[in-house]
Protein backbone atom coordinates (compact mmCIF):
# COMPACT_ATOMS: atom_id res chain seq x y z
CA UNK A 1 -31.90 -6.66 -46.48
CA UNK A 2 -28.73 -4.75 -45.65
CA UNK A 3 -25.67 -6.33 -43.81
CA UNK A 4 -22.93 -4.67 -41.63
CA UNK A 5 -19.74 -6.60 -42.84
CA UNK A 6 -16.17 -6.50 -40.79
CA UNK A 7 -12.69 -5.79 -42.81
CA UNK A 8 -10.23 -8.68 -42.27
CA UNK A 9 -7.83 -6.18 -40.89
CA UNK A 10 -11.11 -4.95 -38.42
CA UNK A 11 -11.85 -8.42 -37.28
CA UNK A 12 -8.37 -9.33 -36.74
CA UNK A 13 -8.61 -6.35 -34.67
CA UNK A 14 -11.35 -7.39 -32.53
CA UNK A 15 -10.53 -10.81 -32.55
CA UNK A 16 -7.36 -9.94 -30.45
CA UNK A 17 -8.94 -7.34 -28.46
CA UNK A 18 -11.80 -10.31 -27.34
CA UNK A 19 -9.13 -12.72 -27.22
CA UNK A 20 -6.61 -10.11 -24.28
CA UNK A 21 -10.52 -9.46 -22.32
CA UNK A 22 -11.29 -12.99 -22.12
CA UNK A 23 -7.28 -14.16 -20.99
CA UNK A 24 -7.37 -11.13 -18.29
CA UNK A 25 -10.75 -12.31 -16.98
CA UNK A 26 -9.07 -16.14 -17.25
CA UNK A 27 -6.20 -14.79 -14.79
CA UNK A 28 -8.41 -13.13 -12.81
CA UNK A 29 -10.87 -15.69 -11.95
CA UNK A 30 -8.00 -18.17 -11.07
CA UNK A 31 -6.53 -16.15 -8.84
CA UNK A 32 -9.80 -15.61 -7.26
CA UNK A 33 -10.07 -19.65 -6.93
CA UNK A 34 -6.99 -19.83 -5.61
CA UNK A 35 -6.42 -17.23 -3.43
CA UNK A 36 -9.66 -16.96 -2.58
CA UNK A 37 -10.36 -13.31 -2.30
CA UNK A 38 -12.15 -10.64 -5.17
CA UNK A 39 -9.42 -9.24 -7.05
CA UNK A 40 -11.70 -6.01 -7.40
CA UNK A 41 -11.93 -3.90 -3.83
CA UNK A 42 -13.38 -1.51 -4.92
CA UNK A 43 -16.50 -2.90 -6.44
CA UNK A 44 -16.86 -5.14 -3.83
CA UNK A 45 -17.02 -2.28 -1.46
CA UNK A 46 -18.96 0.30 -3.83
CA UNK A 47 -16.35 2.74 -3.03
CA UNK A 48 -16.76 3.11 0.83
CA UNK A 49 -13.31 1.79 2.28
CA UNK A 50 -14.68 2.82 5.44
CA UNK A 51 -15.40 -0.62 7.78
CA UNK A 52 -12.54 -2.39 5.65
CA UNK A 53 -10.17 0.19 6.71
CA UNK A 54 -11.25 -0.31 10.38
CA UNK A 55 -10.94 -3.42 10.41
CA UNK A 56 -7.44 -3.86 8.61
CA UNK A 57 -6.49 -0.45 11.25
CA UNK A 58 -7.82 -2.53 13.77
CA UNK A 59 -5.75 -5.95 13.10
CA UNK A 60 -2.77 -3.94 12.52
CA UNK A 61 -3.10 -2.39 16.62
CA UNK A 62 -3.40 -5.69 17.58
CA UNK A 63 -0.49 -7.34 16.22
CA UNK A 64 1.41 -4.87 17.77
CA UNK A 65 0.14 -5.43 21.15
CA UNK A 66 1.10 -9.31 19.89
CA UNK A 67 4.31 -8.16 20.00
CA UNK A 68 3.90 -6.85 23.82
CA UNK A 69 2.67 -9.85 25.08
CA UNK A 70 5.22 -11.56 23.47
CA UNK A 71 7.91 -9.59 25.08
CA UNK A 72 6.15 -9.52 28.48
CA UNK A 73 6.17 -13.26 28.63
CA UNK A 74 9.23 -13.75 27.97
CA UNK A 75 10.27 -10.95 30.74
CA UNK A 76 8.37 -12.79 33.22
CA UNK A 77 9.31 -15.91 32.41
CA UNK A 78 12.86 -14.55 33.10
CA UNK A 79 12.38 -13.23 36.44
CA UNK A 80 10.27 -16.53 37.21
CA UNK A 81 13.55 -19.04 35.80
CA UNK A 82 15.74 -16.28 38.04
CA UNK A 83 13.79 -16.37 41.17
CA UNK A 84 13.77 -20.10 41.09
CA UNK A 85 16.97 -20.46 40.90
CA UNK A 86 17.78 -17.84 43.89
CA UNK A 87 14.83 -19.64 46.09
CA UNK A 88 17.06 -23.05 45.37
CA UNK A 89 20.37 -21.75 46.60
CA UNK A 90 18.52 -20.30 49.69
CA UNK A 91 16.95 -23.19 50.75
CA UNK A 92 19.98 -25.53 50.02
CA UNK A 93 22.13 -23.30 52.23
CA UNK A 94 19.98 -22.77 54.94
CA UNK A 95 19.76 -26.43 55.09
CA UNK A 96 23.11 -26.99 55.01
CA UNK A 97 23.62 -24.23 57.59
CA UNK A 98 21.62 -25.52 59.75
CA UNK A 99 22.88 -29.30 60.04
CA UNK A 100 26.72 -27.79 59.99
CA UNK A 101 26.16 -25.66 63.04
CA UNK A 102 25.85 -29.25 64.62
CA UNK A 103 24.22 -27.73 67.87
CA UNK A 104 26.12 -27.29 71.39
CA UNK A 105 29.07 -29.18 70.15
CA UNK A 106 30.04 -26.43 67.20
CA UNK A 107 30.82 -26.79 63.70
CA UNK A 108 30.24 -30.35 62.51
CA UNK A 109 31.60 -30.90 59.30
CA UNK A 110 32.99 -29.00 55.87
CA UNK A 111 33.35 -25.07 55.64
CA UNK A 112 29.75 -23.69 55.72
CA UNK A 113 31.24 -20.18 55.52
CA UNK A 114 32.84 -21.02 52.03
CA UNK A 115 29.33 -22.78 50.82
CA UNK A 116 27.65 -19.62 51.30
CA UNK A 117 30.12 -17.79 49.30
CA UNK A 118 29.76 -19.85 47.03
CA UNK A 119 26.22 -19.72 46.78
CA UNK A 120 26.25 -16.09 47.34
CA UNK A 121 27.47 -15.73 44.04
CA UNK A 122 25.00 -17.69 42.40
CA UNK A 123 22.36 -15.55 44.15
CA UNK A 124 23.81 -12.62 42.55
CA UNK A 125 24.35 -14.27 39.02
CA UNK A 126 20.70 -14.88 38.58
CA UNK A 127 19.43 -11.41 39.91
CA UNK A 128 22.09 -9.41 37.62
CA UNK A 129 20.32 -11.65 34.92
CA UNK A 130 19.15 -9.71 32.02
CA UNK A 131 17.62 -10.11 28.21
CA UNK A 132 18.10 -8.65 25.21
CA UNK A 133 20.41 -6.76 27.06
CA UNK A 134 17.61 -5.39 29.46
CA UNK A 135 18.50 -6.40 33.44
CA UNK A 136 15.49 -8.02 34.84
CA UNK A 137 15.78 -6.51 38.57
CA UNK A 138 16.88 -3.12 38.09
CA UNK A 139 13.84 -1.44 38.01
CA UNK A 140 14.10 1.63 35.04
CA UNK A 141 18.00 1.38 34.87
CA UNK A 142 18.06 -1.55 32.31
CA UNK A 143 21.10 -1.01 31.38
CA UNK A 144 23.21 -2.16 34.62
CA UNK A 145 23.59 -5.28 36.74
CA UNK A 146 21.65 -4.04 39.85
CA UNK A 147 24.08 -5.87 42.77
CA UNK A 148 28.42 -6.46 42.90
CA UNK A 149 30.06 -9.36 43.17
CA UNK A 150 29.94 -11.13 46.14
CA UNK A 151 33.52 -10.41 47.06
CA UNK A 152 32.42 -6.75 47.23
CA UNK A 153 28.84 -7.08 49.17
CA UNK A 154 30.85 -9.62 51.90
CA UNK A 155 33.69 -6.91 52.08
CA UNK A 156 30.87 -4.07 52.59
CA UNK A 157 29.23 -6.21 55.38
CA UNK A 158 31.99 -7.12 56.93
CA UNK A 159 32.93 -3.22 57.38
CA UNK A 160 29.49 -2.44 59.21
CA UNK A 161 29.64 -6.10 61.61
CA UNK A 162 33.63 -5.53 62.44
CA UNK A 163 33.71 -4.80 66.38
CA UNK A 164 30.64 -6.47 67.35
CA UNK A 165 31.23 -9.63 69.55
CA UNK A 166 28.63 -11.77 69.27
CA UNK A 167 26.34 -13.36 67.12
CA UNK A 168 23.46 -11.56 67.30
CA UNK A 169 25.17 -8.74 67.73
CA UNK A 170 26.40 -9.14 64.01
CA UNK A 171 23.10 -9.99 63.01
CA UNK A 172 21.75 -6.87 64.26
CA UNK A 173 24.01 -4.46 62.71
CA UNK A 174 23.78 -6.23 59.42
CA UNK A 175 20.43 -5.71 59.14
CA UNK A 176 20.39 -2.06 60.98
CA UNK A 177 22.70 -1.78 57.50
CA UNK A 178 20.59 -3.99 55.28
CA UNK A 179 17.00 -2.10 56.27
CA UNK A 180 18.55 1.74 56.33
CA UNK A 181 18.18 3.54 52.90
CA UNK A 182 22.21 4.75 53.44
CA UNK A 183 23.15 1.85 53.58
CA UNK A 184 22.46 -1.44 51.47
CA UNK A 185 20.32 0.54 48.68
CA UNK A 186 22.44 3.89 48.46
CA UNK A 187 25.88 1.59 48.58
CA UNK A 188 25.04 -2.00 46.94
CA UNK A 189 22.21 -1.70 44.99
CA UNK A 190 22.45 0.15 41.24
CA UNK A 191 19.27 -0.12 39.85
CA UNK A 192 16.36 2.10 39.85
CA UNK A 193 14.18 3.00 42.75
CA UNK A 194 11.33 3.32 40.00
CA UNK A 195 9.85 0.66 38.87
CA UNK A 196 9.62 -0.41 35.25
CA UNK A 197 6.68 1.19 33.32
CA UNK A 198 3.32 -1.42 32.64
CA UNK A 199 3.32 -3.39 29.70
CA UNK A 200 0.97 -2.06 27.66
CA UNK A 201 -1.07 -5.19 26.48
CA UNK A 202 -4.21 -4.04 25.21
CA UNK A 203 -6.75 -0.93 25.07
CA UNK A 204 -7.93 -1.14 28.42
CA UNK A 205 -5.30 -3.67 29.95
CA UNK A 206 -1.55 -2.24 31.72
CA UNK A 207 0.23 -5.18 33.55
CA UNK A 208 2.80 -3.74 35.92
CA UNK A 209 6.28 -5.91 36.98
CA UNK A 210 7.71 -4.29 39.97
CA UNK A 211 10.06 -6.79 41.27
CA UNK A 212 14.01 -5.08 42.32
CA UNK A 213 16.81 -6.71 43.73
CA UNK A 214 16.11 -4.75 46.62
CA UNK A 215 13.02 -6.39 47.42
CA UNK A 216 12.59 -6.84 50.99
CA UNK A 217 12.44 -10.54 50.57
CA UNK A 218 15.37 -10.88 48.34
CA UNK A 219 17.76 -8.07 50.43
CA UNK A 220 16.66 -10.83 53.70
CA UNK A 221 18.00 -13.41 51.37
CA UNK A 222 21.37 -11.89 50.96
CA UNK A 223 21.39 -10.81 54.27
CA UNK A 224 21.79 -14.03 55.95
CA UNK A 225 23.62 -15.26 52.88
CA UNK A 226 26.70 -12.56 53.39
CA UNK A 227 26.62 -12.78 57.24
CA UNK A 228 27.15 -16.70 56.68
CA UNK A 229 29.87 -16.20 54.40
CA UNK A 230 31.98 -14.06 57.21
CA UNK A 231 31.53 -15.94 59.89
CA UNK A 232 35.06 -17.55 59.79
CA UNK A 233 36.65 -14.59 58.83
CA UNK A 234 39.23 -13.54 60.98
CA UNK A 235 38.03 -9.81 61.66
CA UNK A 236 35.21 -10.78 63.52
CA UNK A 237 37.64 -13.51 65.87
CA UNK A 238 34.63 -15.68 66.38
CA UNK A 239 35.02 -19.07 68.38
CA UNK A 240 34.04 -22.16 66.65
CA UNK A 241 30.97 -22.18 68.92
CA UNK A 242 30.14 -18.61 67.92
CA UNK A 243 30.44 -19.69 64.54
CA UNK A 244 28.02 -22.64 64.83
CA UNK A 245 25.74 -20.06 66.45
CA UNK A 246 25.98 -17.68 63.65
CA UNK A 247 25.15 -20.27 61.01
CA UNK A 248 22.17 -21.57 63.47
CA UNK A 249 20.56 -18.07 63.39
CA UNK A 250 21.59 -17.48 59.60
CA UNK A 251 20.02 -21.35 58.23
CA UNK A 252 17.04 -20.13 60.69
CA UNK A 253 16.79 -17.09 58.70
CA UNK A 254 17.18 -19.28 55.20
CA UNK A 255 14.45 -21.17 56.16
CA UNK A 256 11.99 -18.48 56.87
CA UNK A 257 13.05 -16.23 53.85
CA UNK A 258 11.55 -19.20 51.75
CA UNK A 259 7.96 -17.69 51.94
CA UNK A 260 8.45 -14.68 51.10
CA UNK A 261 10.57 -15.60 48.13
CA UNK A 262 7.78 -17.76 47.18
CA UNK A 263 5.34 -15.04 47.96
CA UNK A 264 7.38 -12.96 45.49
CA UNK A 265 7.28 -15.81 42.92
CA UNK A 266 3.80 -16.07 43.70
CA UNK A 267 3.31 -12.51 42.07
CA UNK A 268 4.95 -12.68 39.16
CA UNK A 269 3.16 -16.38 38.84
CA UNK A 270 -0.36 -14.16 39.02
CA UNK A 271 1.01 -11.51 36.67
CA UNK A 272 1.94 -14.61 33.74
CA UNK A 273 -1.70 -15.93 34.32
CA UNK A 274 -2.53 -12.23 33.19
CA UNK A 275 -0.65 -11.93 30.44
CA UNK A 276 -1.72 -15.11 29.60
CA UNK A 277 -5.61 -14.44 29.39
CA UNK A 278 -4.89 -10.98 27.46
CA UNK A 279 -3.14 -12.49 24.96
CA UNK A 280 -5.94 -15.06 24.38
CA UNK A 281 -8.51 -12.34 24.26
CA UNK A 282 -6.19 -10.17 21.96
CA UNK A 283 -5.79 -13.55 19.39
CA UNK A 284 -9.80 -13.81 19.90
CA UNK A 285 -10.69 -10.51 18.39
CA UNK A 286 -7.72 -10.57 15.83
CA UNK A 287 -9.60 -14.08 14.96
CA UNK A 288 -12.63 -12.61 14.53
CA UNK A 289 -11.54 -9.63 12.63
CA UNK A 290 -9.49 -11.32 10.24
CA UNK A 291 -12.75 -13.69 9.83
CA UNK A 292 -14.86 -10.34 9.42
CA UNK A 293 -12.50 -9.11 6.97
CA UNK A 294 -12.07 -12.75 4.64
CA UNK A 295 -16.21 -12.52 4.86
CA UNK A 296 -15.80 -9.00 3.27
CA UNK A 297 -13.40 -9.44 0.25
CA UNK A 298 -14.02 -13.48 -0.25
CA UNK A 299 -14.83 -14.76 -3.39
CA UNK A 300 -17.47 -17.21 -3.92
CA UNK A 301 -15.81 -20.69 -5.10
CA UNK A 302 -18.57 -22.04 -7.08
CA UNK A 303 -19.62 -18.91 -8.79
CA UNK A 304 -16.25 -17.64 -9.25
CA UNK A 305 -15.60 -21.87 -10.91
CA UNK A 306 -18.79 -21.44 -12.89
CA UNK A 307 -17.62 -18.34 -14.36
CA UNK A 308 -13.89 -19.77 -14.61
CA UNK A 309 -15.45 -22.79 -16.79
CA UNK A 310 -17.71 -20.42 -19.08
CA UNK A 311 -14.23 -17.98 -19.47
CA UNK A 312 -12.19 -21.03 -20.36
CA UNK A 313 -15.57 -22.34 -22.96
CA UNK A 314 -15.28 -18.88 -24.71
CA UNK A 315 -11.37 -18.89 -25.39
CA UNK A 316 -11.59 -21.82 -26.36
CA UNK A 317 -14.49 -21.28 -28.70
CA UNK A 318 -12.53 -17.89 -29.77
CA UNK A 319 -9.48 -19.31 -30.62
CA UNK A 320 -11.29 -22.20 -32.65
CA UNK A 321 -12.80 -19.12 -34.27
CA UNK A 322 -9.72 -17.86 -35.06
CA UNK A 323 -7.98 -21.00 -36.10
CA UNK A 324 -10.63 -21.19 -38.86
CA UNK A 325 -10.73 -17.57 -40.11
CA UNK A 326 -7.17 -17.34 -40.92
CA UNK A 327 -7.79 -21.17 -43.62
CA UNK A 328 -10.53 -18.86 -45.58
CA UNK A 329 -9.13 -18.94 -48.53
CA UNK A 330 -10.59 -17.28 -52.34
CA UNK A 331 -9.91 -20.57 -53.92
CA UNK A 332 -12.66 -22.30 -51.61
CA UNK A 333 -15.03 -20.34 -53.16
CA UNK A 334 -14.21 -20.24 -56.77
């Protein structure tokens, strides 16, 4: 009977070769176990990348529309933090407006005209708001406050009431000046008269924001607020019963500007519940696409920690192989 025998330099050979298979497989497996994805695409797949590179093409597209819903959130949630704040200095004034006209008897108490400059400006603080260095009410032109100061808008109204004697006379021409496209939006108001372009949220889903500071609820607002803030200014010589007149008919006007401001709100409240229930449909499929994918390249823990265990036997079994070829010795067998 013949035999095949090894050289010691051919076994050592082999021995090491076995030895670098068995430590690879060893590395492999345990990152298998741990990370628990096939270290091997490719034969998972049999070569066709196809449906994995759909779905990874398809995750990607959605995290970027992640990043649109992010950003259209917080732009909402902007103009909503904005808005409140202008509905709350419009209802404060007109309430204060209308208990310092004080009725027949004139001006109660305090200096109503100097509360609605004051407020005026905080009006126009939260509308020239932006983010990120993007103004939230100026339509397209992001990149400017959309109203002046109030020092300028009162100076501008006060040009187009000067000469007209009574209250409602002032009124009138304020908002012949507010409502005519020469006059508040062509010398006031710096934005855009196009509105921003839709957020693009999805593949089928465009959200569009069209809210200006030259909304006809919000130009109302300032209306009354700048005609308030003049009436004790000596250009217009009002009597202190003209005055309590004008800031009857100005708190009147307050008052009923606070539906449509929360009419306005009530918009961009609707577009936020929107956003809202696209982005949990968008985190839905991106759930189940990740969970398509993991079902695609996951490893199997117990096989892959059966075959981990039978790697680890073999080393083990190799190296006490090892340990006892290299103590064979001539003199053992003489």
């Amino acid at each position: 009977m013949s035999t095949i025998s090894l050289g010691d330099l051919a076994q050592s050979f082999m021995l090491q070769r076995r030895s670098v298979a068995l430590r690879q497989d060893l590395t492999r497996l345990t990152d298998e176990l741990s990370s628990g994805k096939v270290s091997d695409v490719r034969e998972v797949l049999d070569g066709n990348h196809n449906y994995l590179t759909g779905l990874e093409r398809s995750l990607e597209v959605l995290e970027g529309y992640s990043v649109a819903n992010s950003e259209a959130t917080y732009y909402t949630g902007a103009m909503q933090d904005a808005l409140e704040r202008v509905q709350d200095f419009g209802g404060a004034l007109g309430l204060d407006l209308l208990l310092a006209s004080g009725g027949p008897i004139g001006v109660i108490a305090g200096n109503p005209s100097d509360n609605a400059r004051t407020q005026l400006q905080g009006i126009i603080n939260s509308l020239n708001d932006d983010i990120a260095g993007r103004s939230l009410f100026s339509g397209t032109t992001t990149d400017q406050a959309p109203l002046p100061d109030a020092d300028t808008l009162i100076a501008q109204v006060l040009a187009v009431v000067t000469g007209q004697t009574t209250p409602e006379d002032i009124v009138n021409a304020a908002e012949t000046w507010f409502s005519d496209p020469a006059g508040f939006d062509t010398v006031s108001y710096a934005g855009s008269a196009t509105a921003l372009a839709p957020f693009v949220l999805s593949d089928t889903e465009r959200v569009n924001l069209d809210v200006r500071a030259n909304d006809d609820a919000l130009k109302e607002l300032l209306l009354h607020t700048t005609v308030a803030a003049i009436a004790d200014d000596p250009a217009l010589a009002l009597t202190v019963t003209q005055q309590s007149e004008l800031f009857g008919i100005t708190g009147i006007g307050l008052q009923s500007n606070q539906d449509s401001i929360t009419s306005l709100r009530a918009n961009i409240g609707f577009t936020e519940e929107r956003i809202g229930m696209i982005s949990a449909r968008n985190q839905a499929e991106e759930t189940s696409l990740e969970f398509a994918r993991n079902a695609l390249l996951a490893a199997d823990p117990f096989e892959t920690a059966t075959e981990l265990e039978s790697v680890q036997f073999h080393l083990q079994s190799l190296y006490s192989v090892t340990v006892r070829s290299s103590q064979l010795s001539l003199v053992n067998f003489l």
